[in-house]
Protein backbone atom coordinates (compact mmCIF):
# COMPACT_ATOMS: atom_id res chain seq x y z
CA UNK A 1 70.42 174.53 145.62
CA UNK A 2 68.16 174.21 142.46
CA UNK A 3 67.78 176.47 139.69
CA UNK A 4 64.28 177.57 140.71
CA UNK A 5 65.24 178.35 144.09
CA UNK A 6 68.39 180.15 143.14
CA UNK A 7 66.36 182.64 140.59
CA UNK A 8 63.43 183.70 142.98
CA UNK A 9 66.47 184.56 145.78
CA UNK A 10 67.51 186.58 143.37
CA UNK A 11 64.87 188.33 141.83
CA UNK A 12 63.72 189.04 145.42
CA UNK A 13 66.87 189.78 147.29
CA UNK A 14 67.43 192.79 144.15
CA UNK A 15 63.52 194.08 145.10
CA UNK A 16 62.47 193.36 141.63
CA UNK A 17 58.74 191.94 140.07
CA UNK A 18 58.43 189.15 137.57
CA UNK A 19 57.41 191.96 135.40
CA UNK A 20 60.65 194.15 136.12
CA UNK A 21 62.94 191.02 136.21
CA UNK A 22 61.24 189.60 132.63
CA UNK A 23 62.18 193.90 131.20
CA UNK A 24 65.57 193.62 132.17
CA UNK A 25 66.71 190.50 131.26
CA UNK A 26 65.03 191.59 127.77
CA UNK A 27 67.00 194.71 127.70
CA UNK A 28 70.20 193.15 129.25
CA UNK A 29 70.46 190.41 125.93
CA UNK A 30 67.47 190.54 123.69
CA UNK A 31 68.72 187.95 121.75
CA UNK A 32 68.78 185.22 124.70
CA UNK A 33 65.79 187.10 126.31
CA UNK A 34 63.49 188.46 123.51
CA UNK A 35 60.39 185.88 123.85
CA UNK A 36 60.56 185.81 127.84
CA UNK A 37 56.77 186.98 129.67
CA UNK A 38 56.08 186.66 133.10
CA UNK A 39 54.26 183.84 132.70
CA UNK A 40 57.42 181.58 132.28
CA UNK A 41 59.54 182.96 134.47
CA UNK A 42 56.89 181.54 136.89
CA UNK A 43 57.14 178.13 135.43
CA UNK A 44 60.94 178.62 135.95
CA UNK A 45 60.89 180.12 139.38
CA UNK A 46 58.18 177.03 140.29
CA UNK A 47 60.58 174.43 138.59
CA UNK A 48 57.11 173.62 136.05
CA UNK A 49 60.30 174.05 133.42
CA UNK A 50 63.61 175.43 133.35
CA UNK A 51 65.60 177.50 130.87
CA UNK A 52 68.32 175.53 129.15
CA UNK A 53 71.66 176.03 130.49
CA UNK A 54 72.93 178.59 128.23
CA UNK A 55 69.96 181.02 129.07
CA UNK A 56 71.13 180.09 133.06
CA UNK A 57 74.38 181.45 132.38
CA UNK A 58 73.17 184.89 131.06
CA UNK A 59 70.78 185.19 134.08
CA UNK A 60 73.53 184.59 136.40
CA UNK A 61 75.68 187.13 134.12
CA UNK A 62 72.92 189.85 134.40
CA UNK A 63 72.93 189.74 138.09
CA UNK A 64 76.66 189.42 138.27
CA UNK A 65 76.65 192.75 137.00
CA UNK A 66 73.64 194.14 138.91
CA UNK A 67 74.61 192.96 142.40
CA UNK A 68 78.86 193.08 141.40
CA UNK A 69 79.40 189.77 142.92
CA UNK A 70 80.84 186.42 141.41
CA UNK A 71 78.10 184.49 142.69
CA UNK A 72 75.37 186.60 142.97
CA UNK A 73 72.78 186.08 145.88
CA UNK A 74 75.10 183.64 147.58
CA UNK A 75 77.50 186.33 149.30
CA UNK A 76 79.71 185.22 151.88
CA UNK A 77 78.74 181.83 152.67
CA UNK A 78 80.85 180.17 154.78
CA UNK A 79 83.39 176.86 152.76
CA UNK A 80 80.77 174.32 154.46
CA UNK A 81 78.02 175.74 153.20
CA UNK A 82 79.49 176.44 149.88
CA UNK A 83 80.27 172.59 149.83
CA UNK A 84 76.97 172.11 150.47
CA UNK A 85 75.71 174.06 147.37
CA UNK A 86 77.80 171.48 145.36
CA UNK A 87 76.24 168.35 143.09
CA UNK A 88 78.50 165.66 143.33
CA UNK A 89 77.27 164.50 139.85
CA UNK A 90 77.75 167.23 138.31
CA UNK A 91 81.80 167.43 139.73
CA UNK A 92 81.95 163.95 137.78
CA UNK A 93 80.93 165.98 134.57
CA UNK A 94 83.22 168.07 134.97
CA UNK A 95 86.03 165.47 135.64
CA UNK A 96 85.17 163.63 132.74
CA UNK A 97 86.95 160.08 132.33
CA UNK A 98 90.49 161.45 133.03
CA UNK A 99 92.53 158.31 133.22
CA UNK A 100 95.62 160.31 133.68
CA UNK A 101 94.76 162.71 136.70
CA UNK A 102 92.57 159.66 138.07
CA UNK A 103 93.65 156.74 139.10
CA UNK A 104 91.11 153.51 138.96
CA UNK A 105 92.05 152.61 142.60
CA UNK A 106 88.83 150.71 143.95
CA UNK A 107 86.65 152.23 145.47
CA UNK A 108 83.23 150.55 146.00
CA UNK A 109 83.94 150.01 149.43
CA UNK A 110 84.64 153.47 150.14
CA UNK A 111 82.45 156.09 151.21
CA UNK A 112 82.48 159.56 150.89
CA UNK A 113 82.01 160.08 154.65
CA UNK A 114 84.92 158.33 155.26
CA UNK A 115 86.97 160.49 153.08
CA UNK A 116 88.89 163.36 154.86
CA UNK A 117 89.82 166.86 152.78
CA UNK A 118 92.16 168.65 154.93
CA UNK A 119 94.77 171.37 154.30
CA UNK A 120 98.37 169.69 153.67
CA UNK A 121 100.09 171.01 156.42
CA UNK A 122 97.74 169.09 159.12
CA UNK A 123 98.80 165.74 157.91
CA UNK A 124 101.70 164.02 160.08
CA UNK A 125 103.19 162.39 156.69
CA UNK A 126 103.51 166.31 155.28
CA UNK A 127 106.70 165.58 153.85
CA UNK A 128 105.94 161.88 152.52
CA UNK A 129 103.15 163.39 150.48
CA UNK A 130 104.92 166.42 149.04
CA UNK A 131 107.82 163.83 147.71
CA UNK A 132 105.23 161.67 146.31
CA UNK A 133 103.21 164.51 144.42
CA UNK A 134 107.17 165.42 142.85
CA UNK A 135 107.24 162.20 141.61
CA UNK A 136 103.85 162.05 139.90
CA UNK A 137 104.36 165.57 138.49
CA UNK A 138 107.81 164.67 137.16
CA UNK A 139 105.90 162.44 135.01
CA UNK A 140 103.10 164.98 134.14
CA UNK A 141 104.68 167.87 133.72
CA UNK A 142 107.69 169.69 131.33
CA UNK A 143 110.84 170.70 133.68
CA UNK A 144 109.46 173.98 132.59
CA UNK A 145 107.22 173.51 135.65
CA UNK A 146 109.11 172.29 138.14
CA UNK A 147 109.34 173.91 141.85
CA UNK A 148 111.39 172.03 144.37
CA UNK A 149 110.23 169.91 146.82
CA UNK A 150 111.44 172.68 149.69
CA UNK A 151 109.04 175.35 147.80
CA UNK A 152 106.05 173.28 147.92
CA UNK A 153 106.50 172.58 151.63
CA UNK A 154 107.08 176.23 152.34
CA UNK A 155 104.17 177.13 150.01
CA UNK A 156 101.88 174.30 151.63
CA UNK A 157 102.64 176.69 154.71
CA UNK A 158 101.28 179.87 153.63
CA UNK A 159 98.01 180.75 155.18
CA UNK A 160 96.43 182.12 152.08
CA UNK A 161 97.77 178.65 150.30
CA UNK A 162 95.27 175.85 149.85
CA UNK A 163 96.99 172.54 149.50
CA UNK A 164 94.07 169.90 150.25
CA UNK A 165 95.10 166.36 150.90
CA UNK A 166 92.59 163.23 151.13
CA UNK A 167 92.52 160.34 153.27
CA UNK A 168 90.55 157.37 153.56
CA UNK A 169 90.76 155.61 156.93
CA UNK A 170 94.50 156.40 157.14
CA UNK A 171 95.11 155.34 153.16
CA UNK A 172 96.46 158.75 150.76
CA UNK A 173 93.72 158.94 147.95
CA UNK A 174 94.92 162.33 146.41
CA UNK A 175 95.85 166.31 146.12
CA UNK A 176 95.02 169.51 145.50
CA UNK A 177 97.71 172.14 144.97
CA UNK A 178 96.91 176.12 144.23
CA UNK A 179 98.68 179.45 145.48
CA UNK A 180 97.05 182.38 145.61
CA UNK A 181 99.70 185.12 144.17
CA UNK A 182 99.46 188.78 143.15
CA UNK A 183 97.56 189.75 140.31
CA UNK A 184 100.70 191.00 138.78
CA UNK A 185 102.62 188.18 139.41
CA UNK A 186 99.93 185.78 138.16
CA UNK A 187 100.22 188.12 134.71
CA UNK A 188 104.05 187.54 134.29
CA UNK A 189 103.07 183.60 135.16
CA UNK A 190 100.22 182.83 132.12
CA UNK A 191 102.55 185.20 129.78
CA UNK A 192 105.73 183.03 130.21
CA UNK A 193 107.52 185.73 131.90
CA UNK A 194 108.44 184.24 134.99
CA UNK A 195 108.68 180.43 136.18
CA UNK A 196 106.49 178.69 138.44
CA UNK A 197 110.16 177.55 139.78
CA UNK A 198 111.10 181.55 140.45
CA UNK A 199 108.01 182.64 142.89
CA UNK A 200 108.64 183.32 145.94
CA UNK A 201 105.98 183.68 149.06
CA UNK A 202 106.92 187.42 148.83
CA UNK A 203 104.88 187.10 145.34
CA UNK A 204 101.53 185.68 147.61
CA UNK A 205 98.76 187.74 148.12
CA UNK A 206 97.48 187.40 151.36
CA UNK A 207 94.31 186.26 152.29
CA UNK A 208 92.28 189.32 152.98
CA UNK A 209 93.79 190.90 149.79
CA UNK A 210 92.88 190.56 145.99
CA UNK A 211 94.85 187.84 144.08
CA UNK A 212 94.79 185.32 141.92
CA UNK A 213 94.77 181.23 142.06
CA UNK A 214 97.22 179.39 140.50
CA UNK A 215 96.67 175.67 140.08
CA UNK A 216 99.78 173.66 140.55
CA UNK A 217 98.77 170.24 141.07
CA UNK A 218 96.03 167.75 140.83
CA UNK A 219 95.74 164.09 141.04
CA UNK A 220 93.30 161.23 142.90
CA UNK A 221 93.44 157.61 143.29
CA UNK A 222 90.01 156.98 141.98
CA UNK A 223 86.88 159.53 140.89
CA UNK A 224 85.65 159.37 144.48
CA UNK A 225 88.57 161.32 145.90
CA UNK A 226 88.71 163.62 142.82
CA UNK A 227 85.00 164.51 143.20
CA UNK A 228 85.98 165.49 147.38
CA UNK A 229 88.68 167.62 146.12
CA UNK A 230 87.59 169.93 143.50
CA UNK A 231 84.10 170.15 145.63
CA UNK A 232 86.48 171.50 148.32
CA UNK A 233 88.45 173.76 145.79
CA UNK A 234 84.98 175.32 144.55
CA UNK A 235 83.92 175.78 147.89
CA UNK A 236 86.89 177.58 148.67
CA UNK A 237 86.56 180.07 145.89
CA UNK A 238 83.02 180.49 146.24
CA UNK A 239 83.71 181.58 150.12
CA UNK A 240 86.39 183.70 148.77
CA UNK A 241 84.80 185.25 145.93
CA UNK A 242 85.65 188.98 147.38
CA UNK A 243 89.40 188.16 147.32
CA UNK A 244 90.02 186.19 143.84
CA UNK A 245 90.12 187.72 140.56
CA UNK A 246 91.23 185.24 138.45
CA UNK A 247 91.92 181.68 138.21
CA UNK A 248 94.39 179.43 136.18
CA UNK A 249 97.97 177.60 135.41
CA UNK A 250 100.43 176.42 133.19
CA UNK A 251 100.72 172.77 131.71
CA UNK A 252 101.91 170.30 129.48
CA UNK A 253 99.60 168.08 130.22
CA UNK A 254 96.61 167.12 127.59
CA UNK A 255 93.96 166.03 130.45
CA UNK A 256 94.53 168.93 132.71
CA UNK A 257 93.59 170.93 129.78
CA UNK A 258 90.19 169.28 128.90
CA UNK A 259 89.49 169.72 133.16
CA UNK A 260 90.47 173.12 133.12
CA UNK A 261 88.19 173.89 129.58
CA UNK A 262 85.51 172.46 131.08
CA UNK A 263 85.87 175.05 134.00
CA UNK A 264 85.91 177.99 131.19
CA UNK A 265 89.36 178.71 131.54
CA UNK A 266 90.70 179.94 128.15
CA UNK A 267 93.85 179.27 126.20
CA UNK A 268 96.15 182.94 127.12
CA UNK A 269 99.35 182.10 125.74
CA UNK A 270 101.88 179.06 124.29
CA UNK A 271 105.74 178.74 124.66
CA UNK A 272 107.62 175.66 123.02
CA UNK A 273 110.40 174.60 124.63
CA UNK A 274 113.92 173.11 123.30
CA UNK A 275 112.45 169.76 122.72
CA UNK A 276 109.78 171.20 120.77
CA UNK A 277 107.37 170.44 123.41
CA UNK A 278 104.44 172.64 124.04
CA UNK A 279 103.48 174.55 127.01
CA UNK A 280 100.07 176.36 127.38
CA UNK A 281 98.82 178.86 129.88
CA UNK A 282 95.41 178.95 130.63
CA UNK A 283 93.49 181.56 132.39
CA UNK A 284 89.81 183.07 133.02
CA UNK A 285 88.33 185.56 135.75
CA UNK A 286 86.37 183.77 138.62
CA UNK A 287 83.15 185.36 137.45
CA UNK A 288 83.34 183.67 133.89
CA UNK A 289 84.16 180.78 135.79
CA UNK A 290 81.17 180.44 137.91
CA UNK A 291 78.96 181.58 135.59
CA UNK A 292 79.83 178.52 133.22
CA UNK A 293 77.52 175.91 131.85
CA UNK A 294 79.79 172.93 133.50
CA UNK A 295 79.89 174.92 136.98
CA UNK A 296 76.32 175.99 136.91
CA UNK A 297 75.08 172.32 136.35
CA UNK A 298 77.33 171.72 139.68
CA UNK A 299 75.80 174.17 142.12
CA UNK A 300 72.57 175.06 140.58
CA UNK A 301 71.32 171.48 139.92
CA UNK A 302 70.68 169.79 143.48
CA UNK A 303 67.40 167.91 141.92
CA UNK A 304 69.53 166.35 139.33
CA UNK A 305 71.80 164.61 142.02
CA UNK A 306 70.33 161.03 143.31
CA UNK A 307 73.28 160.55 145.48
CA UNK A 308 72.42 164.01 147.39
């Protein structure tokens, strides 16, 4: 969806004017808003300009609060047509050059359509890929961290659990690990009063409930397959948006920080372990998360995507 098109759904689904729309904005942040008329939210709504990004978050911020959804005037879509909504080039921006979480296995004969994002536990080599992802976060991650390989099999189980694998043509290209657990629990998680290591699916919310997602793992074989997964992941929280209420993790790791930033998740807490190494939490509500500069530019910016 562009910008434009996004605004005037808006403005319209909330029975307001231009001129009622231009005096509320105003009054909701004068600062962003003081030297808006009705003559450029035209422009805007007829994509003749559009605001700069920063000005697109506060829109999406006012109506966040007028309509009290995440993603306002995209309610209950269904995950297709949330990944639908989402620019592929603007998932690369996100990703950044991560040479860490993303391998630079080639991929110029690969297409996208090829590629198949499917929940962990309907792959036949479940339990080849789970010991495989221990291995790669052994390497990532501080023993801090660590859940055995029987939890994330049980875990990759739970219906409310979205552990996305990707294929190409029979060939593993990467993962996507997150739990959703109880708000609570989630709280005792970022603070560094419970281990990742300690949960147990009795800590899960279920998937008509409210809970939080916590990110556990996250590695591809090239930027293809890392651009497949986290349009899946965003497409699963924007089809979810009723049930989440925050979103985040703990990590060692340097790259999965700069990712995560880039998603608005905020630095909660730090422990330092015997070795003197740090650990930080991380952790944001999913409306500050969708109404981000980084995540805007991916679901709000459909003319800026040639490969769309």
């Amino acid at each position: 969806m562009q910008f434009n098109d996004y605004l005037k759904r808006c403005r319209v689904n909330n029975e307001l004017t231009q001129e009622e729309l231009v005096s509320n904005l105003y009054t909701y942040d004068i600062d962003t808003f003081g030297g808006l008329d009705t003559s450029t939210l035209s422009k805007w709504e007829r994509s003749t300009t559009k605001p700069k990004a920063a000005k697109q978050v506060s829109i999406m911020k006012y109506f966040q609060e007028v309509t009290g959804n995440p993603l306002p005037c995209m309610h209950n879509p269904s995950e297709k047509e949330a990944q639908e909504l989402i620019c592929k080039a603007g998932v690369r921006n996100l990703l950044g050059k991560n040479k860490q979480l993303i391998f630079n296995f080639p991929s110029e004969f690969m297409s996208v359509d090829d590629m198949d994002i499917s929940p962990l536990r309907s792959f036949d080599r479940m339990d080849a890929l789970i010991e495989s992802n221990m291995h790669i976060q052994q390497g990532f991650n501080h023993s801090y961290a660590h859940i055995t390989q029987a939890q994330v099999k049980e875990w990759a189980l739970h219906p409310s659990s979205l552990f996305l694998g990707c294929e190409h043509k029979g060939c593993f290209l990467g993962l996507f690990f997150t739990i959703k657990v109880k708000p609570e629990v989630f709280s005792k998680i970022v603070n560094f009063e419970m281990k990742k290591g300690d949960l147990t699916v009795d800590d899960f919310a279920s998937s008509e409930e409210q809970g939080s997602m916590l990110m556990l793992s996250f590695f591809a074989m090239n930027e293809k397959a890392g651009v497949m997964l986290v349009i899946r992941y965003f497409a699963h929280l924007i089809a979810n948006q009723d049930n989440i209420v925050e979103m985040g993790g703990v990590t060692s790791n340097d790259e999965a920080q700069k990712i995560t930033g880039r998603m608005n998740l905020q630095p909660h807490s730090t422990m330092t372990t015997d070795n003197n190494q740090k650990i930080h939490s991380l952790r944001q509500t999913l409306p500050n998360v969708l109404a981000s500069e980084y995540v805007l530019r991916m679901i709000l910016s459909k003319q800026e995507c040639p490969e769309e």
